[in-house]
N, C-alpha and C. Protein backbone atom coordinates (compact mmCIF):
# COMPACT_ATOMS: atom_id res chain seq x y z
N UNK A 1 0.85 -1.18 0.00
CA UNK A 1 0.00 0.00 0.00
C UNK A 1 0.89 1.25 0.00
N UNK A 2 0.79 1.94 -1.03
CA UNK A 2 1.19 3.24 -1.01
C UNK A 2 1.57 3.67 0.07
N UNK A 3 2.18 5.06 0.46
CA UNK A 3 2.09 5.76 1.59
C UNK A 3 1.89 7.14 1.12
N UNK A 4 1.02 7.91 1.80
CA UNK A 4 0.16 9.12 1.33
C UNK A 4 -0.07 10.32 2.39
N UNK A 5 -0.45 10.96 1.75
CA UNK A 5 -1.01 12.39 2.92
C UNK A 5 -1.89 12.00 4.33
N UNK A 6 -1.47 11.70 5.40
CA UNK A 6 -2.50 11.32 6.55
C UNK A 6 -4.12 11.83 6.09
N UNK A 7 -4.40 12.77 5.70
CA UNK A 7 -5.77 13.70 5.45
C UNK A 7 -6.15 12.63 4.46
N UNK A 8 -5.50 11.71 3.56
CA UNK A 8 -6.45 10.59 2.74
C UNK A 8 -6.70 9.40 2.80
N UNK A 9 -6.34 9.49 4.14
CA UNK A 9 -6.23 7.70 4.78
C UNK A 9 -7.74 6.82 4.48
N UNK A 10 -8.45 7.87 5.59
CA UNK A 10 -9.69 7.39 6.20
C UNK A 10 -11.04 6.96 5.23
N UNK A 11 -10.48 7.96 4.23
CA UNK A 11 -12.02 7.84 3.32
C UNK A 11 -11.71 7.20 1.97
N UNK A 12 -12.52 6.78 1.27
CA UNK A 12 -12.09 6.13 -0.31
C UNK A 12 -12.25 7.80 -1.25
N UNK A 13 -13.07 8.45 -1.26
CA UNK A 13 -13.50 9.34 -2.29
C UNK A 13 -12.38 10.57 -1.63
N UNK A 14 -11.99 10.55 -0.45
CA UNK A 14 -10.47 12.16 -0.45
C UNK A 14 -9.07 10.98 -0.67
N UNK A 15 -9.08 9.67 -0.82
CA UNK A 15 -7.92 9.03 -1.08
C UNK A 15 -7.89 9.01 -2.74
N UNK A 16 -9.11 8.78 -3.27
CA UNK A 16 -8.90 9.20 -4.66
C UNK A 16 -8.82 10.29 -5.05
N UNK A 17 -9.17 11.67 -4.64
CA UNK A 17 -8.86 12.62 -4.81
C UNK A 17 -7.49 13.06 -4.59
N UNK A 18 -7.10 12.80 -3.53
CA UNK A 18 -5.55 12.73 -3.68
C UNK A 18 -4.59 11.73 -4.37
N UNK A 19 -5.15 10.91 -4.35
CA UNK A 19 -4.04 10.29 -5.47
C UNK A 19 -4.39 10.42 -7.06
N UNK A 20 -5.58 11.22 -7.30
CA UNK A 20 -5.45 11.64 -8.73
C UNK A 20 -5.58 12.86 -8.98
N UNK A 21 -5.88 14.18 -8.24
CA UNK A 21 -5.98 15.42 -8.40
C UNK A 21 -5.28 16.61 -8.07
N UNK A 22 -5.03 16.38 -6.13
CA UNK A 22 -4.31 16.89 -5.32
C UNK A 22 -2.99 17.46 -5.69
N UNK A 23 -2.56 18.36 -6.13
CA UNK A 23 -1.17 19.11 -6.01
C UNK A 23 -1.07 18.97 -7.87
N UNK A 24 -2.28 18.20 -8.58
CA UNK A 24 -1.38 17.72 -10.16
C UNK A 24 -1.48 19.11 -10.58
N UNK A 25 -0.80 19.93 -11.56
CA UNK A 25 -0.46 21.17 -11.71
C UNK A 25 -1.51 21.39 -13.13
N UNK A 26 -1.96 22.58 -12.47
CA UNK A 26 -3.57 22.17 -13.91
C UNK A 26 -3.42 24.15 -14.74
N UNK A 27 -3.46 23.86 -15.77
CA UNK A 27 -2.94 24.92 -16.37
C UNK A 27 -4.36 25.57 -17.36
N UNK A 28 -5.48 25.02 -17.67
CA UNK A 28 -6.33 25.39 -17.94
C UNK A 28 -7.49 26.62 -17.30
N UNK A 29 -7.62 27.97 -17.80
CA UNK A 29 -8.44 28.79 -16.95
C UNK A 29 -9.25 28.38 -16.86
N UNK A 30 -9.99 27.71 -17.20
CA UNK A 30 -11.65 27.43 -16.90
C UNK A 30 -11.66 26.38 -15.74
N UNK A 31 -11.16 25.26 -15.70
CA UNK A 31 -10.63 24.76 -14.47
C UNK A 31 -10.12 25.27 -13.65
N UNK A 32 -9.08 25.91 -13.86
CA UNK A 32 -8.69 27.06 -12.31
C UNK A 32 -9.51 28.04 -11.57
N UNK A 33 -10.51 28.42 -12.56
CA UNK A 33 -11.17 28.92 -12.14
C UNK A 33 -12.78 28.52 -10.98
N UNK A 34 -12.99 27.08 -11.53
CA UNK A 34 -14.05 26.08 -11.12
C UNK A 34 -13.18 25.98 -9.88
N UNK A 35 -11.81 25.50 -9.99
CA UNK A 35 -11.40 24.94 -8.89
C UNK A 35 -11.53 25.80 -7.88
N UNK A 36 -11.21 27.65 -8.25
CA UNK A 36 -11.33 28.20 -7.13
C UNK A 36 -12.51 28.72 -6.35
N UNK A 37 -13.46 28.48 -7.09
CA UNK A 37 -14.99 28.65 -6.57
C UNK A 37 -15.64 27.55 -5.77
N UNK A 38 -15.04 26.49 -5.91
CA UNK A 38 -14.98 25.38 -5.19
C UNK A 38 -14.63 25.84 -3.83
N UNK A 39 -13.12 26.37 -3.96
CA UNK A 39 -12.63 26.50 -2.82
C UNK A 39 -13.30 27.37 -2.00
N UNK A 40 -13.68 28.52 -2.63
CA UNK A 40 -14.80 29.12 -1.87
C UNK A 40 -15.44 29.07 -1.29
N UNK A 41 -16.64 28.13 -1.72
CA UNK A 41 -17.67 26.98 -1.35
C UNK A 41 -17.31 26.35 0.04
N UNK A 42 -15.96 26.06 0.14
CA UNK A 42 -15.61 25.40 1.19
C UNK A 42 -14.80 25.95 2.53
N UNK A 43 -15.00 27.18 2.51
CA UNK A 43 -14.69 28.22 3.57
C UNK A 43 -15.67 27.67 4.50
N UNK A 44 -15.22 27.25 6.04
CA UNK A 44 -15.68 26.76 6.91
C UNK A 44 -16.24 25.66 7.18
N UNK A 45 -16.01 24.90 6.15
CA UNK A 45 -16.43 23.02 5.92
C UNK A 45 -15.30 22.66 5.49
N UNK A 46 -16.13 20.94 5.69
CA UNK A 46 -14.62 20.30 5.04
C UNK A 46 -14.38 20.05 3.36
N UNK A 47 -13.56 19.90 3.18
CA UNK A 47 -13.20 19.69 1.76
C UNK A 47 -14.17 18.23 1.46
N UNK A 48 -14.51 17.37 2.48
CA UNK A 48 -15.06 16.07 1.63
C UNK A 48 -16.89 16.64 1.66
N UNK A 49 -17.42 17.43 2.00
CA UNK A 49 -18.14 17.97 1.51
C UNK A 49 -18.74 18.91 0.49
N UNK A 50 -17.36 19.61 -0.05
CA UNK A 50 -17.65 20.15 -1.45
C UNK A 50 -17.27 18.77 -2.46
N UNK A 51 -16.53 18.00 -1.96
CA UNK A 51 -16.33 16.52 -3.01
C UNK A 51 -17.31 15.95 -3.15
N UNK A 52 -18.38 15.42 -2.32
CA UNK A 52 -19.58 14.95 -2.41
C UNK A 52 -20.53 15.71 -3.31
N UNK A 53 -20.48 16.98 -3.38
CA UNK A 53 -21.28 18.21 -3.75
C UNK A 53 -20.95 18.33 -5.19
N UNK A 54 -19.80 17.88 -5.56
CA UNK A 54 -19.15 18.75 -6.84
C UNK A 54 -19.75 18.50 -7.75
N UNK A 55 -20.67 17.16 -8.32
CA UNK A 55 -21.13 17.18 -9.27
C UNK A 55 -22.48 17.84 -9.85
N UNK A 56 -23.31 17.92 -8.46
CA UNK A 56 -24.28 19.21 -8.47
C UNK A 56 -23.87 20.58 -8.61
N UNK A 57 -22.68 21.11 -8.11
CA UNK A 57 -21.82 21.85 -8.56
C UNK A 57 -21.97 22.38 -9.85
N UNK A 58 -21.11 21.46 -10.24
CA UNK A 58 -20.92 21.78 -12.29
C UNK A 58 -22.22 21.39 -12.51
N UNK A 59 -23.56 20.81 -12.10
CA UNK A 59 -24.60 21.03 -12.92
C UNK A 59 -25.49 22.23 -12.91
N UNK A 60 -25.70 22.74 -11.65
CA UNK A 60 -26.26 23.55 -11.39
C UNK A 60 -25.67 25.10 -11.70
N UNK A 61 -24.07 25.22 -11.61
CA UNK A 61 -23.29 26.29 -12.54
C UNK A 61 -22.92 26.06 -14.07
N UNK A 62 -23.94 25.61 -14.34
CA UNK A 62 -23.57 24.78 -15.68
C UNK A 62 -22.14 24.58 -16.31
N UNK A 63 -21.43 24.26 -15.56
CA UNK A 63 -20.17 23.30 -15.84
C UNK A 63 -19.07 24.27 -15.96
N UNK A 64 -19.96 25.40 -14.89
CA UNK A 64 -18.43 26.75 -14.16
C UNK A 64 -18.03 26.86 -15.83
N UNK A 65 -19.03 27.22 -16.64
CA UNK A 65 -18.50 28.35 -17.67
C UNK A 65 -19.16 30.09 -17.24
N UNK A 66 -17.98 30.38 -17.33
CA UNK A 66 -17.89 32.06 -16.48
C UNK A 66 -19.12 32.43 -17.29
N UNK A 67 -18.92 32.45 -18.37
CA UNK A 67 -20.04 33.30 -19.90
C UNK A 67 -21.19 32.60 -18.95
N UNK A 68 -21.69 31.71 -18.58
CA UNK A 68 -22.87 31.24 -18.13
C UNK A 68 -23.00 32.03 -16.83
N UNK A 69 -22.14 31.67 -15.74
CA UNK A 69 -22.12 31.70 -14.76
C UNK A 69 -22.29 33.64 -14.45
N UNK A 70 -21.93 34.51 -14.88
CA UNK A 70 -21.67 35.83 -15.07
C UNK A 70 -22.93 36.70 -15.28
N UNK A 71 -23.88 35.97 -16.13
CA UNK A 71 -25.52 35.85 -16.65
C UNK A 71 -26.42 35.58 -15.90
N UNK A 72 -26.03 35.27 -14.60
CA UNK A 72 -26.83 34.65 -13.59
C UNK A 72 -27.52 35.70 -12.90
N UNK A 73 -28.85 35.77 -12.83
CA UNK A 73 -29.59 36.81 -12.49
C UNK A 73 -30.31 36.64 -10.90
N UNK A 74 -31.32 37.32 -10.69
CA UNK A 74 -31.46 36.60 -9.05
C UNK A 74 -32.72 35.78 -8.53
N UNK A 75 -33.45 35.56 -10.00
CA UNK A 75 -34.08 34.18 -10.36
C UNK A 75 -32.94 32.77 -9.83
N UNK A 76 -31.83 32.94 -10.84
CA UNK A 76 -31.27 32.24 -10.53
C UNK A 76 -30.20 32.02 -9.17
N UNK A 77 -30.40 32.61 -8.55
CA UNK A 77 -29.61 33.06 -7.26
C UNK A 77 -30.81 32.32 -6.66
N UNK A 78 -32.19 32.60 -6.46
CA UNK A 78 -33.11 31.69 -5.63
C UNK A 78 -33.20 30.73 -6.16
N UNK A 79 -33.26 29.99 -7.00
CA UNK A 79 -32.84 28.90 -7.21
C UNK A 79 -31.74 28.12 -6.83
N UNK A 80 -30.73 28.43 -6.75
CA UNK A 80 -29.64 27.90 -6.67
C UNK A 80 -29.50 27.79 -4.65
N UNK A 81 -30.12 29.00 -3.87
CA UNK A 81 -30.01 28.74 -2.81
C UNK A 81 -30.92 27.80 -1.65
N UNK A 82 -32.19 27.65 -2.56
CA UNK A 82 -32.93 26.24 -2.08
C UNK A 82 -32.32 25.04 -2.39
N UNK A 83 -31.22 24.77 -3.49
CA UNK A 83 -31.45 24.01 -3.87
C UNK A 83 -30.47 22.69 -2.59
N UNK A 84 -30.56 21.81 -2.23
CA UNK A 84 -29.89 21.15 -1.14
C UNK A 84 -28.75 20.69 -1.47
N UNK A 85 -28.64 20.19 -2.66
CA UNK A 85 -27.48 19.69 -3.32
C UNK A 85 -26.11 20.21 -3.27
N UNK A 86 -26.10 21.50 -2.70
CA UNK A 86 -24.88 22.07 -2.99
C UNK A 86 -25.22 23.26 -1.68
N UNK A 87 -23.93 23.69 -1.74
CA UNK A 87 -23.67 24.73 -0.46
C UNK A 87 -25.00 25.59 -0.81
N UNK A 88 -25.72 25.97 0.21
CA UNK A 88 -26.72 27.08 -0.10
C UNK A 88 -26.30 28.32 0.33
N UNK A 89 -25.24 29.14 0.57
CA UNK A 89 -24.99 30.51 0.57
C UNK A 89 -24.81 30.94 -0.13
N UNK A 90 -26.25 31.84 0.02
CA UNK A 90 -26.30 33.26 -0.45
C UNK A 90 -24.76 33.92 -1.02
N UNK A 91 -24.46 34.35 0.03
CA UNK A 91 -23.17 35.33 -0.53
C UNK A 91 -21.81 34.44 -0.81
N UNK A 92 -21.98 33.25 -0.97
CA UNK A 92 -21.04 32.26 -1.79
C UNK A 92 -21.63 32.37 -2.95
N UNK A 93 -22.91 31.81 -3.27
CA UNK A 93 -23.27 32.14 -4.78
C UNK A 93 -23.17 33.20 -5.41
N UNK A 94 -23.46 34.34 -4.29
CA UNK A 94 -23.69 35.62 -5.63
C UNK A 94 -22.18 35.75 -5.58
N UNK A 95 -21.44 35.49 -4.84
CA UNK A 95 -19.42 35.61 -5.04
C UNK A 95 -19.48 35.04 -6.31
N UNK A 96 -19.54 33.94 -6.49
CA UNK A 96 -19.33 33.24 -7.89
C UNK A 96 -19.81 33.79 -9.00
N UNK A 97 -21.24 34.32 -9.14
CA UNK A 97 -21.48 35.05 -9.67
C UNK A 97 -20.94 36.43 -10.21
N UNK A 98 -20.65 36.64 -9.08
CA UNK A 98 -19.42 38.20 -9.09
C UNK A 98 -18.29 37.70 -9.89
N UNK A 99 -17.69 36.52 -9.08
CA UNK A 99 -16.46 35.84 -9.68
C UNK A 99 -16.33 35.87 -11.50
N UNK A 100 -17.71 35.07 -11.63
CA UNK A 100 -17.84 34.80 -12.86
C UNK A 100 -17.37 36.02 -13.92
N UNK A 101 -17.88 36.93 -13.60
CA UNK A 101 -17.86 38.83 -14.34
C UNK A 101 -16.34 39.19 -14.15
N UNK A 102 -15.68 38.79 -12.85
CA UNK A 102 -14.32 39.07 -12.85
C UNK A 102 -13.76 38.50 -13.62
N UNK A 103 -13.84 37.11 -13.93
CA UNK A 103 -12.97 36.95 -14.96
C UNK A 103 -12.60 36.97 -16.00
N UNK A 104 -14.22 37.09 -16.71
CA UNK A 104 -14.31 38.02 -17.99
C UNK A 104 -13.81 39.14 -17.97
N UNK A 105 -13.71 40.06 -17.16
CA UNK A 105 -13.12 41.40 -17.14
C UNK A 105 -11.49 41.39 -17.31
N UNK A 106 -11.39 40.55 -16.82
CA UNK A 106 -9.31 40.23 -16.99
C UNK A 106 -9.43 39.90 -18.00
N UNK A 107 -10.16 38.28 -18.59
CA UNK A 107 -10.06 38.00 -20.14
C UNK A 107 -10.13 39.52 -21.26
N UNK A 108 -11.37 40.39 -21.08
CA UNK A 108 -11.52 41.57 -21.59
C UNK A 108 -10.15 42.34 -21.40
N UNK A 109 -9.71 42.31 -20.75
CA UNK A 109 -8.74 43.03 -20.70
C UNK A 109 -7.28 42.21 -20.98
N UNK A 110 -7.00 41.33 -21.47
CA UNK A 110 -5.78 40.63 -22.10
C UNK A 110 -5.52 39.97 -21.11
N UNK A 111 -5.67 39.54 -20.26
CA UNK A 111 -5.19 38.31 -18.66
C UNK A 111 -5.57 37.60 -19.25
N UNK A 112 -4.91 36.51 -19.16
CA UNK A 112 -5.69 35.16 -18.90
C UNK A 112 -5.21 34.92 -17.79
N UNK A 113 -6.40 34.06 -17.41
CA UNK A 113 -6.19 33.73 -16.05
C UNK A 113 -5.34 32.55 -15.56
N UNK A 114 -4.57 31.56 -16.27
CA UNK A 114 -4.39 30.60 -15.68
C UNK A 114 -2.58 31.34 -16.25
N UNK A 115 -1.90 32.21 -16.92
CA UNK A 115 -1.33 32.94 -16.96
C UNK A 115 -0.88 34.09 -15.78
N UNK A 116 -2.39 34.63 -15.48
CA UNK A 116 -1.69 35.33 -14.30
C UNK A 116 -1.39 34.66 -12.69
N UNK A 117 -1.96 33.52 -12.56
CA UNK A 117 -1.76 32.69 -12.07
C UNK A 117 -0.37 32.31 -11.76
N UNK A 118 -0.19 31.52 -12.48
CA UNK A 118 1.13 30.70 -12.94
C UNK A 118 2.08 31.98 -12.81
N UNK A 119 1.86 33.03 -13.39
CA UNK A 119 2.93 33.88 -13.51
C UNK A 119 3.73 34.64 -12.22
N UNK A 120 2.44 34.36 -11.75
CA UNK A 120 2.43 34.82 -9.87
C UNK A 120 3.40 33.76 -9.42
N UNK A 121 3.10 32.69 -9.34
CA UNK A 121 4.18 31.65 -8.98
C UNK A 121 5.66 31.46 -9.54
N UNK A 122 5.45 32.24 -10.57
CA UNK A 122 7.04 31.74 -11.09
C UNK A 122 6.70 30.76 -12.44
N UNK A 123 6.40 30.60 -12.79
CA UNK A 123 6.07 29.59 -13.77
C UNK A 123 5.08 27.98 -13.65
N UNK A 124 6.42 27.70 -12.56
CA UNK A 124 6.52 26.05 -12.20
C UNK A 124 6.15 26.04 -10.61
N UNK A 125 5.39 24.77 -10.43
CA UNK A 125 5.19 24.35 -9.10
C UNK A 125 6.16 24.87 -8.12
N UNK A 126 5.49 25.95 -7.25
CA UNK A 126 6.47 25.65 -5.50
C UNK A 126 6.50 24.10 -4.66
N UNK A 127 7.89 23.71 -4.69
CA UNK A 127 7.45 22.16 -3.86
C UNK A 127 7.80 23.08 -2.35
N UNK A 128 7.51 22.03 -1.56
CA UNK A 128 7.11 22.52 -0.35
C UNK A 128 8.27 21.40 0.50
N UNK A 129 8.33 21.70 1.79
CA UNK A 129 9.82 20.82 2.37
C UNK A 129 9.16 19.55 2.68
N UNK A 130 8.41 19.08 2.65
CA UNK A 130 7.50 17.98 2.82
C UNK A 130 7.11 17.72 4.42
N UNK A 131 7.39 18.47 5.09
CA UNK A 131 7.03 18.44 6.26
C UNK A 131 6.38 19.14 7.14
N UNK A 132 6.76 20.90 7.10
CA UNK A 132 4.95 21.69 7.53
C UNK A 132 4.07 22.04 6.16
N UNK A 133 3.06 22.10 6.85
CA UNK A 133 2.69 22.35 5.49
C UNK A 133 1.60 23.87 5.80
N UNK A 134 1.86 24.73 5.71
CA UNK A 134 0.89 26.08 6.02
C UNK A 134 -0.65 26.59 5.67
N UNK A 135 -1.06 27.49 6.22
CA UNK A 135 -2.04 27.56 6.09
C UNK A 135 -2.33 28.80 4.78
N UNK A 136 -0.82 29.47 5.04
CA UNK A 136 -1.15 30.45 3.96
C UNK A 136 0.26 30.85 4.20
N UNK A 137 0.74 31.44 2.89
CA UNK A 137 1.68 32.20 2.45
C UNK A 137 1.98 33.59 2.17
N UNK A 138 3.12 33.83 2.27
CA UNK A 138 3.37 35.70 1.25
C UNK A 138 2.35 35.56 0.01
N UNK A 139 2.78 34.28 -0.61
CA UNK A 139 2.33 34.63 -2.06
C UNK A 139 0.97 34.24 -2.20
N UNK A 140 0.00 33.43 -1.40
CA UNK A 140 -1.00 33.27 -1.05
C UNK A 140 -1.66 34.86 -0.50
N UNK A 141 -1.01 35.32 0.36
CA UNK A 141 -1.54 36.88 0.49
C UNK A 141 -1.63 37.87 -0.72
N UNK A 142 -0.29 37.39 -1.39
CA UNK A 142 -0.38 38.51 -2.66
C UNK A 142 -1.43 38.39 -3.89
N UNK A 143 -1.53 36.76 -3.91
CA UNK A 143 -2.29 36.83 -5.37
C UNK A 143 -3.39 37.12 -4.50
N UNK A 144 -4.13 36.81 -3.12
CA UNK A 144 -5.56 37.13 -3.01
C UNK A 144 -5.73 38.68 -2.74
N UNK A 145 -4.89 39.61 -2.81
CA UNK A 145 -4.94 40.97 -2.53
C UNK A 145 -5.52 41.39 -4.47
N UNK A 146 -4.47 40.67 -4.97
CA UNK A 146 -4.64 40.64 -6.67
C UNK A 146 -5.72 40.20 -7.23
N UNK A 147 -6.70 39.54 -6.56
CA UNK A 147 -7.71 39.15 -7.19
C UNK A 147 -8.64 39.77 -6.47
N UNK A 148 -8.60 40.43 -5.45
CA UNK A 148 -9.50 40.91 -4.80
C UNK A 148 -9.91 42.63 -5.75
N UNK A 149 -8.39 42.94 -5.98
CA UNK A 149 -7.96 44.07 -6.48
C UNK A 149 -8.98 43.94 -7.79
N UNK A 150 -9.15 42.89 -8.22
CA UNK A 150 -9.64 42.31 -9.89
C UNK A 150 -11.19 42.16 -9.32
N UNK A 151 -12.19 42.35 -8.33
CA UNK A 151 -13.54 42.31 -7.79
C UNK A 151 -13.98 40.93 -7.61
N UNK A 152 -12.89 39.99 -7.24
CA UNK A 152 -13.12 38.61 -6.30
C UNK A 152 -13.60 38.84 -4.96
N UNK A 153 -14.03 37.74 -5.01
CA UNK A 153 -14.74 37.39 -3.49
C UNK A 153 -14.27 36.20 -3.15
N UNK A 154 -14.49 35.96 -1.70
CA UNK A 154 -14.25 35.12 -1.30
C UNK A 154 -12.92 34.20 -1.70
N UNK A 155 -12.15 35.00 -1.47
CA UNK A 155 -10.61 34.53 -2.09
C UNK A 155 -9.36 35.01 -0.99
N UNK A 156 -9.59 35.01 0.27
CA UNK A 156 -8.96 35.26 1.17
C UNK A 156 -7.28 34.28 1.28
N UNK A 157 -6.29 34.71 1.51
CA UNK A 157 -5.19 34.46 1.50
C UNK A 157 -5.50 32.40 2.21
N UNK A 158 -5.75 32.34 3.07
CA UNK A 158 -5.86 30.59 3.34
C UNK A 158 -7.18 29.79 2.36
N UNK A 159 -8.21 30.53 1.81
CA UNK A 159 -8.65 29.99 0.60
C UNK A 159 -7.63 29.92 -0.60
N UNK A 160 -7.48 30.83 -0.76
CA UNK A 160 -6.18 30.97 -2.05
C UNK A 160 -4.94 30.03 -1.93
N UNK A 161 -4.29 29.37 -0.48
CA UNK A 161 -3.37 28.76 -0.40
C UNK A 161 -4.00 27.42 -1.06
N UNK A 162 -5.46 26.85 0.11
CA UNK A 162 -6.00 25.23 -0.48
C UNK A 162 -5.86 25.34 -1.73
N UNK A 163 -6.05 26.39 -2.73
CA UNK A 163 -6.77 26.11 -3.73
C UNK A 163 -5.54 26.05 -4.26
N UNK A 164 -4.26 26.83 -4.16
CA UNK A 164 -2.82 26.48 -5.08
C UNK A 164 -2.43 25.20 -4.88
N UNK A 165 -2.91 24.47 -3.50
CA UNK A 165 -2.34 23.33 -3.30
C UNK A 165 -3.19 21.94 -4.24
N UNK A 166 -4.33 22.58 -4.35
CA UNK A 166 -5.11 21.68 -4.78
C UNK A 166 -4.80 21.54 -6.37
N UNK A 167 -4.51 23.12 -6.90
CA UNK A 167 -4.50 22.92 -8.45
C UNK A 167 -2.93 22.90 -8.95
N UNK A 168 -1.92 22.52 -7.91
CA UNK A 168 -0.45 22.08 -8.15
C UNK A 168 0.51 23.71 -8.21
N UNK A 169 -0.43 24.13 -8.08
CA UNK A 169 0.65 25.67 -8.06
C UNK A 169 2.03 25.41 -6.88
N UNK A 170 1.28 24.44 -5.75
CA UNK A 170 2.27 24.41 -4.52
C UNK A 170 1.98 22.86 -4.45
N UNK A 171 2.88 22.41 -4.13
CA UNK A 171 2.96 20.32 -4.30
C UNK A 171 3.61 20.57 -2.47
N UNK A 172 2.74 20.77 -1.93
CA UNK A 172 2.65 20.48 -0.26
C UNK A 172 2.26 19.08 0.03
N UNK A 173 2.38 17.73 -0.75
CA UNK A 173 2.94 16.24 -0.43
C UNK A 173 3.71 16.29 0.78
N UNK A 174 3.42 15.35 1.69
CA UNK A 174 4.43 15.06 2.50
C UNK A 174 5.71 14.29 2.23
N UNK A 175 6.43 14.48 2.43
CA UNK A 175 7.94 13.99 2.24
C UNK A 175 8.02 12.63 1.98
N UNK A 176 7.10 11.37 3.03
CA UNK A 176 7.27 10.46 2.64
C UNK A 176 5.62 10.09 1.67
N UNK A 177 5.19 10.76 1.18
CA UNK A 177 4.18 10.39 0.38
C UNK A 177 4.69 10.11 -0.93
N UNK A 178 4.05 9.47 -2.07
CA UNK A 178 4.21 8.78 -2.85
C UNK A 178 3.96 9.54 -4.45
N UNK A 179 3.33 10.46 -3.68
CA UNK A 179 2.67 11.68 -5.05
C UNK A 179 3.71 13.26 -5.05
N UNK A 180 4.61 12.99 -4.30
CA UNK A 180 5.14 14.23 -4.15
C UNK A 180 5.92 13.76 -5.23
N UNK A 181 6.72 15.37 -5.57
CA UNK A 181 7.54 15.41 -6.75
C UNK A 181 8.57 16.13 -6.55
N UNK A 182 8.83 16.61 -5.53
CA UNK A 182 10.37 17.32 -5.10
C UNK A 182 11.47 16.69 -5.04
């Protein structure tokens, strides 16, 4: 048996998530962007509850395309906050919503997003010493000051860290885990 992140021991669905998602370095905006609304979502819960959730998720944001998601009016805002399937806050949804318009506005304006991203980091994955692993960073503070600056929500410097860790910006693997790459 492998050896892995303690946090994916216990469950089958966060052990597959970590051994197929966790830290892999994902370079697509439209995914980086899903991913970080996710992370959103999961301000004050656990992560295996937006995992359970995610596929109502992408149905109900119709599959976190911003152009959709950006269009969302407040028909669809009551809708979306009865609905049980998925986080019901209010001001998480209309964030995403907001979100959604932000990132068209960078696209509008020559960003891409998985560019300014990446570019923030340096290019290539931060590996991490494999042994603390933080809650948030300098550069976790900086890009969420930067996106906040850009009319994000809900993108606070320890949201912004999960979510680099999650979409490989930062490969925070533990040392003796099996998925690290340092």
């Amino acid at each position: 048996m492998p050896h892995r992140c303690p946090w994916a021991d216990n469950d089958p669905m966060m052990r597959a998530y970590h051994d197929e998602e966790w830290g892999v370095p994902e370079r697509d905006s439209r995914a980086l962007w899903e991913k970080l609304m996710l992370d959103g979502f999961q301000a004050g819960l656990s992560w295996s509850i937006i995992l359970r959730k995610r596929e109502a998720f992408r149905e109900l944001f119709q599959g976190f395309d911003p152009e959709i998601v950006a269009r969302f009016d407040e028909a669809d805002i009551e809708r979306l906050v009865v609905d049980p399937r998925i986080i019901r806050s209010r001001s998480k949804i209309v964030a995403t919503i907001g979100n959604a318009r932000a990132y068209l506005a960078m696209r509008e304006a020559g960003e891409d997003f998985s560019d300014f991203v990446w570019g923030m980091a340096g290019g290539k994955p931060i590996i991490g010493d494999g042994v603390h692993v933080p809650t948030k960073t300098p550069l976790s503070e900086e890009m969420s000051k930067a996106f906040k600056k850009r009319g994000f929500k809900f993108v606070g410097p320890v949201i912004v860290y999960a979510w680099m860790q999650a979409v490989g910006v930062v490969d925070d693997h533990l040392a003796d885990c099996f998925r690290r790459h340092g």
